[in-house]
C-alpha atoms as a PDB file:
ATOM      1  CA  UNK A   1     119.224 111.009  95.943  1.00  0.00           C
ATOM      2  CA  UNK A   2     122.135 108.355  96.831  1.00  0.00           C
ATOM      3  CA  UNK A   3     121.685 105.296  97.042  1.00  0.00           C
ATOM      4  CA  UNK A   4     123.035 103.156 100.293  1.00  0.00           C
ATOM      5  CA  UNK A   5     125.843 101.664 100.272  1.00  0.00           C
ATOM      6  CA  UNK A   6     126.184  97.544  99.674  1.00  0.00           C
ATOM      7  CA  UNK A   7     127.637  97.338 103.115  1.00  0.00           C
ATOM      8  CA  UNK A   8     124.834  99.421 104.386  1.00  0.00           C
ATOM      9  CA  UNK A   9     121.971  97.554 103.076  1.00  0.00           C
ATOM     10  CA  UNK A  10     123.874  94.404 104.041  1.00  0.00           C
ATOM     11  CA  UNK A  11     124.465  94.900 107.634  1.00  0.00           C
ATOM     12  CA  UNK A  12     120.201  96.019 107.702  1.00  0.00           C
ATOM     13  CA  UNK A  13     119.708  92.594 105.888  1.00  0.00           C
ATOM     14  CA  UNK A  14     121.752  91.104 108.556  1.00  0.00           C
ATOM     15  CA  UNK A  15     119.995  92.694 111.423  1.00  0.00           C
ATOM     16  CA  UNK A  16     116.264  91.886 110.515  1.00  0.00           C
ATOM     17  CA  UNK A  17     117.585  87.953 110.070  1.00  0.00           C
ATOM     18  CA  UNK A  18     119.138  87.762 113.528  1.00  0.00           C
ATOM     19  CA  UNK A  19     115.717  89.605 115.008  1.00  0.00           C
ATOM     20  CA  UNK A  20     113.358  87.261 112.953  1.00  0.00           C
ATOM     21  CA  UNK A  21     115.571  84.202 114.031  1.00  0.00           C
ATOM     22  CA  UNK A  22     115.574  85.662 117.702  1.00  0.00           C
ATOM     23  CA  UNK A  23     111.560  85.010 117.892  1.00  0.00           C
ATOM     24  CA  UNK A  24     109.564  81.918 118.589  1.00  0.00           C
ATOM     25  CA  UNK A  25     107.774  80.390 115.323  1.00  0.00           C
ATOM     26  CA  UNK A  26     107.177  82.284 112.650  1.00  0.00           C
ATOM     27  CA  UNK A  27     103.577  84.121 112.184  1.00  0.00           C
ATOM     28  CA  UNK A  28     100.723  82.292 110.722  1.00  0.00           C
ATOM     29  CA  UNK A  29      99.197  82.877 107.316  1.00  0.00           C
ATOM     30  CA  UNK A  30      95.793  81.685 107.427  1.00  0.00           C
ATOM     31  CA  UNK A  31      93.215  80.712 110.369  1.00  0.00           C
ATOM     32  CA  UNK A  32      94.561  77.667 111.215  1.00  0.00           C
ATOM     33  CA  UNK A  33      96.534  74.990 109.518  1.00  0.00           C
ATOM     34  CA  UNK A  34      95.971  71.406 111.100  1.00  0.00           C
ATOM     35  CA  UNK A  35      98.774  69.150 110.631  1.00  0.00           C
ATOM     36  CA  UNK A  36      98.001  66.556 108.053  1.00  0.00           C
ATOM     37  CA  UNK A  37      99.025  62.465 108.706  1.00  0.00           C
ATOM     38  CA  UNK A  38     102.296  61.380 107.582  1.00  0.00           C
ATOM     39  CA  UNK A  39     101.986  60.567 103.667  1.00  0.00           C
ATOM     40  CA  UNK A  40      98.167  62.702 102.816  1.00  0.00           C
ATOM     41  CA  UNK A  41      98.411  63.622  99.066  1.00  0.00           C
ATOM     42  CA  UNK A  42      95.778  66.189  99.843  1.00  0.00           C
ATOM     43  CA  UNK A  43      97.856  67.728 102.164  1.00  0.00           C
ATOM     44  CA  UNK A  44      98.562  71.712 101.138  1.00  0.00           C
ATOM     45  CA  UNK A  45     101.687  73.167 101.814  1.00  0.00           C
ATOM     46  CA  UNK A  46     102.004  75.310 105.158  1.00  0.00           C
ATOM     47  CA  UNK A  47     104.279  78.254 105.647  1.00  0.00           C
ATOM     48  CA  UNK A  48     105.289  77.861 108.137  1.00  0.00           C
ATOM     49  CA  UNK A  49     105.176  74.666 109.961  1.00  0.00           C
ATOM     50  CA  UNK A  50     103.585  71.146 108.404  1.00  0.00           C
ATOM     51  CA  UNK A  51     101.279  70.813 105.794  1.00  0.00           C
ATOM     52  CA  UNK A  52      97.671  71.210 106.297  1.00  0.00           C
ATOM     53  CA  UNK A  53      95.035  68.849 106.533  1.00  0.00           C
ATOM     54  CA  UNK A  54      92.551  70.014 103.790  1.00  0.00           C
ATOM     55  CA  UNK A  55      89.989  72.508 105.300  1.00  0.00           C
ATOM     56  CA  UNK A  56      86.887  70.961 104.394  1.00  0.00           C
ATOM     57  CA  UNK A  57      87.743  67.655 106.728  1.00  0.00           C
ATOM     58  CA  UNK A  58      88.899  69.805 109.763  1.00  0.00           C
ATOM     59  CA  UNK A  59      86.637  68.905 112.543  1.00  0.00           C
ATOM     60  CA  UNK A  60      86.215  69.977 116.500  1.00  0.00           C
ATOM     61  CA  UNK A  61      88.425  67.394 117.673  1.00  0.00           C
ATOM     62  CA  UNK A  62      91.509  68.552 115.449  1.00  0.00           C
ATOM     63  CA  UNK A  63      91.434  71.283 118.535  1.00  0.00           C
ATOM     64  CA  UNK A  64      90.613  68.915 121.127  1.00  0.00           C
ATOM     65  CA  UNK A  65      93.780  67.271 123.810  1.00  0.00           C
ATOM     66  CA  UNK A  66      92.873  64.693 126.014  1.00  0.00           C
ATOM     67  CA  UNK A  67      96.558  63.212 126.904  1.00  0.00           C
ATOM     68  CA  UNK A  68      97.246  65.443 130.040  1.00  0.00           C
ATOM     69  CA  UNK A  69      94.237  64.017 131.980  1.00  0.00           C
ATOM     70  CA  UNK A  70      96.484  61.509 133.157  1.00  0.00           C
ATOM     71  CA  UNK A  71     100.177  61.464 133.816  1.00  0.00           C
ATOM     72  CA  UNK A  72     102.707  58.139 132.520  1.00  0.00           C
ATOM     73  CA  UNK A  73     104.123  56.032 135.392  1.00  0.00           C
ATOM     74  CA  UNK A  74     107.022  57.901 137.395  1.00  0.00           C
ATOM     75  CA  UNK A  75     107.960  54.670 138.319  1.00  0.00           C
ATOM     76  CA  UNK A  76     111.507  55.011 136.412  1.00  0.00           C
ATOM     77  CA  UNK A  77     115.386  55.773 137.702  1.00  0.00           C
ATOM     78  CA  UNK A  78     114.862  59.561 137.242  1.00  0.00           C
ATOM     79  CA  UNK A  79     111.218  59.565 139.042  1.00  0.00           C
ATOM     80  CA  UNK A  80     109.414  61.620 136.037  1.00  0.00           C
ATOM     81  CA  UNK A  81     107.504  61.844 133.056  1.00  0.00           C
ATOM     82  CA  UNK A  82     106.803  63.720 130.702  1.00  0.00           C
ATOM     83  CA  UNK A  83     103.736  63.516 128.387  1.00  0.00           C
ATOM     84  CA  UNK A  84     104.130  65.591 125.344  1.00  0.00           C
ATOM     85  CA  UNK A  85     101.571  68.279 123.961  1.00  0.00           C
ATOM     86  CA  UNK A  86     103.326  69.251 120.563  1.00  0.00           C
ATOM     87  CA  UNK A  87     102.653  69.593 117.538  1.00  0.00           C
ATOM     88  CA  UNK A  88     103.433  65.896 116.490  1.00  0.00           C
ATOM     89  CA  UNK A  89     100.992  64.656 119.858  1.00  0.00           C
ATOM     90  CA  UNK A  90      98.390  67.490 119.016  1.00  0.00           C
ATOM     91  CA  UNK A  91      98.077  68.213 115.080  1.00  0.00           C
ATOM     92  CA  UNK A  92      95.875  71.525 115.665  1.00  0.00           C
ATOM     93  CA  UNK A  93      98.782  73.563 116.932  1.00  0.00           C
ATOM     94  CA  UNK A  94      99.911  73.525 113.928  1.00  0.00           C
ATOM     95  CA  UNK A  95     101.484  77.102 113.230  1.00  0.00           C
ATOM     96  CA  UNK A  96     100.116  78.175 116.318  1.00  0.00           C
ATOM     97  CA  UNK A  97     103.643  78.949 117.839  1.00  0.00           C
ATOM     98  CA  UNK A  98     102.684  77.207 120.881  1.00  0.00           C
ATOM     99  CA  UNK A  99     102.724  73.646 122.591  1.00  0.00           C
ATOM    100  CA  UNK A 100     102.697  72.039 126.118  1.00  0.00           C
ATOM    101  CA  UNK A 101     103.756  69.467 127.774  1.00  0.00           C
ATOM    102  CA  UNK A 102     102.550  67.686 131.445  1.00  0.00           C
ATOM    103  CA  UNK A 103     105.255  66.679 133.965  1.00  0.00           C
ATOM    104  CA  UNK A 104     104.941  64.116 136.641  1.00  0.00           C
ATOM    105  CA  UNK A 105     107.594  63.598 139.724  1.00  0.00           C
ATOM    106  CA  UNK A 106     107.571  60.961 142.113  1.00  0.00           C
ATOM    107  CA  UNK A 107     108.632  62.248 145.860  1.00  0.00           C
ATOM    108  CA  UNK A 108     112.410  63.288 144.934  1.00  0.00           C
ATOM    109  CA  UNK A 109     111.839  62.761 141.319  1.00  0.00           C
ATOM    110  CA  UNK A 110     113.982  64.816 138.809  1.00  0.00           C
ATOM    111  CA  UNK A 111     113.106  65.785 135.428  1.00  0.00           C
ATOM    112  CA  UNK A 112     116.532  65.559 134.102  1.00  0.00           C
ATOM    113  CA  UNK A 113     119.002  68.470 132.779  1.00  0.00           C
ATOM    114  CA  UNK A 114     117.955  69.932 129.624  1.00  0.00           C
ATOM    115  CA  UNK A 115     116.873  72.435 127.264  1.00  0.00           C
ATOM    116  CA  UNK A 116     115.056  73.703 124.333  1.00  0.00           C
ATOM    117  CA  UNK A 117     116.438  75.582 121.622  1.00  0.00           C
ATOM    118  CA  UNK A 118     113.768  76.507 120.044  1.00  0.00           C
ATOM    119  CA  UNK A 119     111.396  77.810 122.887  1.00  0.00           C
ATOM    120  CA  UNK A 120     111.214  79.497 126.765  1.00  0.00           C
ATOM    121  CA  UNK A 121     109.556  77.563 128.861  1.00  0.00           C
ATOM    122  CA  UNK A 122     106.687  78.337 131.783  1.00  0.00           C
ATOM    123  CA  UNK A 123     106.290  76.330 134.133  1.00  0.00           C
ATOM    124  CA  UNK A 124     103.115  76.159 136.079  1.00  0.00           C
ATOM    125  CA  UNK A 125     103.209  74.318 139.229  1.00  0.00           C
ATOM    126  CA  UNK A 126      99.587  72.616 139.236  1.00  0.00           C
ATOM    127  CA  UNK A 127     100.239  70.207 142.833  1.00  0.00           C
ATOM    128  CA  UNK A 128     103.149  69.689 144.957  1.00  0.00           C
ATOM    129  CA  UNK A 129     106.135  71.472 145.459  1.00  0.00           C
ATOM    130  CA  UNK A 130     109.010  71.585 142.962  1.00  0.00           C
ATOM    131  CA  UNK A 131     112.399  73.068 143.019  1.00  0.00           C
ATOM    132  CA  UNK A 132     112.515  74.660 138.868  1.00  0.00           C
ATOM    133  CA  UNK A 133     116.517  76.372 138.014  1.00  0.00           C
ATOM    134  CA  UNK A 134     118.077  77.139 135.013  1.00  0.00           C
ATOM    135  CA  UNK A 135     121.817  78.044 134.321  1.00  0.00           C
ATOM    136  CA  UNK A 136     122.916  81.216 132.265  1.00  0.00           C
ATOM    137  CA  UNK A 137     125.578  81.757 129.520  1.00  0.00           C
ATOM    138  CA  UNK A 138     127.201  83.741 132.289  1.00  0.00           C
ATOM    139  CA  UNK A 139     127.424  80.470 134.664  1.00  0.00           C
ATOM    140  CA  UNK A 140     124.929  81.789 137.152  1.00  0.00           C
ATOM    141  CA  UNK A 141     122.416  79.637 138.719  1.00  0.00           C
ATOM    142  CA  UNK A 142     118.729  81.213 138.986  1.00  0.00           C
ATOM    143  CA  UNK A 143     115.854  79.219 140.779  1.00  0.00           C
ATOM    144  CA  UNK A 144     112.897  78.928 142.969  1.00  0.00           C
ATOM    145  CA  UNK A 145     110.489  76.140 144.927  1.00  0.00           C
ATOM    146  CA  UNK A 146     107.353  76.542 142.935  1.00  0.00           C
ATOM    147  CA  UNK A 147     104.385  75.542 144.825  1.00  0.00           C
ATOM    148  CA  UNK A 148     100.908  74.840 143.748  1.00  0.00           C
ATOM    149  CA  UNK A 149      99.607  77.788 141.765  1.00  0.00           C
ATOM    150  CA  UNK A 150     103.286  79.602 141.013  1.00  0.00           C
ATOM    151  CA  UNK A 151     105.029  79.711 137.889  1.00  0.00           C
ATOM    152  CA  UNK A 152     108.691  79.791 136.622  1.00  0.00           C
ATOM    153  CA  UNK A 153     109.564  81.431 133.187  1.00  0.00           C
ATOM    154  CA  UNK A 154     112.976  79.658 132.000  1.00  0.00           C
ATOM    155  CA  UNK A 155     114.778  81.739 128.849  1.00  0.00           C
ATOM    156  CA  UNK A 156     114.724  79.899 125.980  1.00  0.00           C
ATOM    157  CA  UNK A 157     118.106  77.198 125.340  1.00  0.00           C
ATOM    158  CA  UNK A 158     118.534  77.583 128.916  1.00  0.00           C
ATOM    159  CA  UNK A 159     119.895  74.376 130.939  1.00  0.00           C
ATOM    160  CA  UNK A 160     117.270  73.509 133.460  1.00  0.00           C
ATOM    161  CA  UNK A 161     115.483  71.506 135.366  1.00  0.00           C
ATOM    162  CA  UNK A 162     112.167  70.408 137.857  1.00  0.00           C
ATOM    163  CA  UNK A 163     112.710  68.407 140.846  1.00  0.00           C
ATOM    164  CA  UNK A 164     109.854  67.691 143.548  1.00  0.00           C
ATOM    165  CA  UNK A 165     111.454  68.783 146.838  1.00  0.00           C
ATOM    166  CA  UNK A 166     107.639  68.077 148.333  1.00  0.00           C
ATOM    167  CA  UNK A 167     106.503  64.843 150.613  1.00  0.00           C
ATOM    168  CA  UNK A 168     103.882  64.198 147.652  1.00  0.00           C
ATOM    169  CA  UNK A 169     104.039  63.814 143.908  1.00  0.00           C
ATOM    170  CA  UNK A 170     104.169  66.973 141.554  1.00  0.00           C
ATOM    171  CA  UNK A 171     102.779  68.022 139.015  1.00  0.00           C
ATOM    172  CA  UNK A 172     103.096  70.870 136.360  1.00  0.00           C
ATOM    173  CA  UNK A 173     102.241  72.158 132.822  1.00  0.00           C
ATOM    174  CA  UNK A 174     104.688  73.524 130.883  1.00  0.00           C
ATOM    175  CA  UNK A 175     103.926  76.223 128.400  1.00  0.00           C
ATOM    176  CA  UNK A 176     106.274  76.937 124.928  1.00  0.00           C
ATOM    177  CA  UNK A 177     105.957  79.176 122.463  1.00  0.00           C
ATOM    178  CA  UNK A 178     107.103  76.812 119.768  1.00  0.00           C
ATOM    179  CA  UNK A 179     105.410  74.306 118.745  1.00  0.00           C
ATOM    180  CA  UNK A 180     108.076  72.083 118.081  1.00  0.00           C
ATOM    181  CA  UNK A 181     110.737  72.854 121.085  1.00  0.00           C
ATOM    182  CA  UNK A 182     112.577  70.285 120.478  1.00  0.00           C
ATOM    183  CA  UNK A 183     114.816  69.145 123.751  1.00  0.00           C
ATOM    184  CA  UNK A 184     118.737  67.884 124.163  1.00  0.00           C
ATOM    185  CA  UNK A 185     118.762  65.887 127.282  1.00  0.00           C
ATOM    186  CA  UNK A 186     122.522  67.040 128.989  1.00  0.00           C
ATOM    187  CA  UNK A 187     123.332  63.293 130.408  1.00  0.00           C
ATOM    188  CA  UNK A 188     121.713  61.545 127.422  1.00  0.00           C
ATOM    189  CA  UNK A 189     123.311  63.616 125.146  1.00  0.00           C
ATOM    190  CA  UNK A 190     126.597  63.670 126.056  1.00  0.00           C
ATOM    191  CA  UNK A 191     126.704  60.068 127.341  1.00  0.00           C
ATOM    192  CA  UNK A 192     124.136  58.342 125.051  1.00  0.00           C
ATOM    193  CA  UNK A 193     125.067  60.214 121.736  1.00  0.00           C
ATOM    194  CA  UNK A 194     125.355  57.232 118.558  1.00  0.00           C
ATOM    195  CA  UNK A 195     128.149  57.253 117.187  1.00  0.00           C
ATOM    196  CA  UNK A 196     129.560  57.896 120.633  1.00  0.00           C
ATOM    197  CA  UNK A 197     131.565  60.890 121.917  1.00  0.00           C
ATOM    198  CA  UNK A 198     135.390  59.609 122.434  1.00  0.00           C
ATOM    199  CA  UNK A 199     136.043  58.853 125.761  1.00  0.00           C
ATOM    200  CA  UNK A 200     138.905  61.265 126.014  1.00  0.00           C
ATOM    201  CA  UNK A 201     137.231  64.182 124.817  1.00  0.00           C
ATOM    202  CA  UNK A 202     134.713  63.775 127.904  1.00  0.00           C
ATOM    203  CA  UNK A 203     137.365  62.816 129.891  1.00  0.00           C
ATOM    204  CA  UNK A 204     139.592  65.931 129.522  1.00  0.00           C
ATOM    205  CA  UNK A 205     136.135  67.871 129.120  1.00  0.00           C
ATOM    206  CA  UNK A 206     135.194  66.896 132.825  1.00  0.00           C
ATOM    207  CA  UNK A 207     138.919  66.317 134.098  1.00  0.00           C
ATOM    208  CA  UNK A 208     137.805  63.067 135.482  1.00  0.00           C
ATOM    209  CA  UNK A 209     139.102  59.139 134.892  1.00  0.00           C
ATOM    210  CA  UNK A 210     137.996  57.555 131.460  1.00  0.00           C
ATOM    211  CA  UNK A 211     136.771  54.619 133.200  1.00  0.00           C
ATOM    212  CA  UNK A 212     134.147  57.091 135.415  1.00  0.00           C
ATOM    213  CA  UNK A 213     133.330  57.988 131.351  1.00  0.00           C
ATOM    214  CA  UNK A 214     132.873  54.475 130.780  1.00  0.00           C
ATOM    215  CA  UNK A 215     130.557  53.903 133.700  1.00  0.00           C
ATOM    216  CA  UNK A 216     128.916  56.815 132.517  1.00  0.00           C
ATOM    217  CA  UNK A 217     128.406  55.661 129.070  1.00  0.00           C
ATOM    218  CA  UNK A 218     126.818  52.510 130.574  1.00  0.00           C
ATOM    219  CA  UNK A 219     123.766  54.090 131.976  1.00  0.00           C
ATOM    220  CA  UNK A 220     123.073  55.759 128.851  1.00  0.00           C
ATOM    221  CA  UNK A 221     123.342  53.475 126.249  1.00  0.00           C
ATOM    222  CA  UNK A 222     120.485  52.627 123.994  1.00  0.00           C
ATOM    223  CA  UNK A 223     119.341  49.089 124.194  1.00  0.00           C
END
């Protein structure tokens, strides 16, 4: 029988990469794999995610999350918080493929632009009212008022956004299958980056004054 040709086997090799890097986090390859601290030297390795804490002092409250009992203050310029449930908050995801986090909006309160380009997000509308979009490669805005009860699935690197269009506060859980999301805040990012982003590139890149750049830049820089 003949063998395959190089470019054959090459393009297959090429294929399953894209597919496996087209998924969430990797499978797990054991029962469960709680992240150790920061510096353990009985920490084993994990494949994936971080190492393990060693399985003999793994107890119930390695599985146990507390931190979304209560929201942080919305008492901030953008009217939101956002209290992480990750893997780096909550060590027993660890190789899960899966994390949360809780959101908070003040009445017209706006959890800011952004994505994640590691994960899709759910969002589960637990009280209030909230207005959830994202925007598509294609330019096309999709979105929805999600009231108490409802949910919003947003495709994962997606631009997006939650904004309480209610009387009351909001609040939802968000749902990722990463455990690590990771997030690049639009505004922040753009405006707040260190070193910063030339202020003609943004200018030309929005076709707008430098000095509106500069004001921009002011809002966002760190300290």
């Amino acid at each position: 029988m003949s063998r395959p040709p190089a470019s054959l086997l090459l393009l297959l090799l090429s294929a399953a990469t894209l597919v496996a890097t087209c998924r969430g986090d990797p499978e797990p390859v054991q029962d469960f794999c709680v992240a150790a601290p920061r510096g353990d030297g009985e920490a084993s390795p994990a494949f994936p995610g971080l190492p393990c804490k060693p399985a003999s002092t793994v107890v119930s409250d390695d599985f146990f999350f507390a931190a979304h009992a209560r929201g942080a203050s919305t008492d901030n310029p953008t009217g939101s918080s956002v209290t992480p449930g990750n893997v780096e908050a909550f060590p027993g995801l660890n190789t899960l493929g899966l994390s949360l986090n809780r959101v908070d909006l003040a009445p017209g309160g706006v959890n800011p632009l952004h994505s994640h380009p590691r994960s899709a997000e759910l969002v589960h509308v637990e009280d209030g009212e909230m207005l959830v979009g994202f925007v598509s490669t294609e330019g096309k805005f999709y979105s929805k008022v999600a009231r108490a009860g409802e949910s919003f699935v947003i495709p994962r690197g997606m631009m997006h956004f939650q904004y309480n269009v209610g009387a009351g506060a909001a609040r939802a859980m968000t749902v990722f299958n990463s455990q690590l999301p990771g997030v690049v805040l639009a505004a922040q990012s753009l405006f707040g980056a260190e070193p910063e982003i030339p202020d003609a590139v943004l200018a030309k890149s929005f076709q707008v004054d430098a000095e509106i750049i500069k004001l921009l830049k002011s809002k966002f820089r760190k300290g």
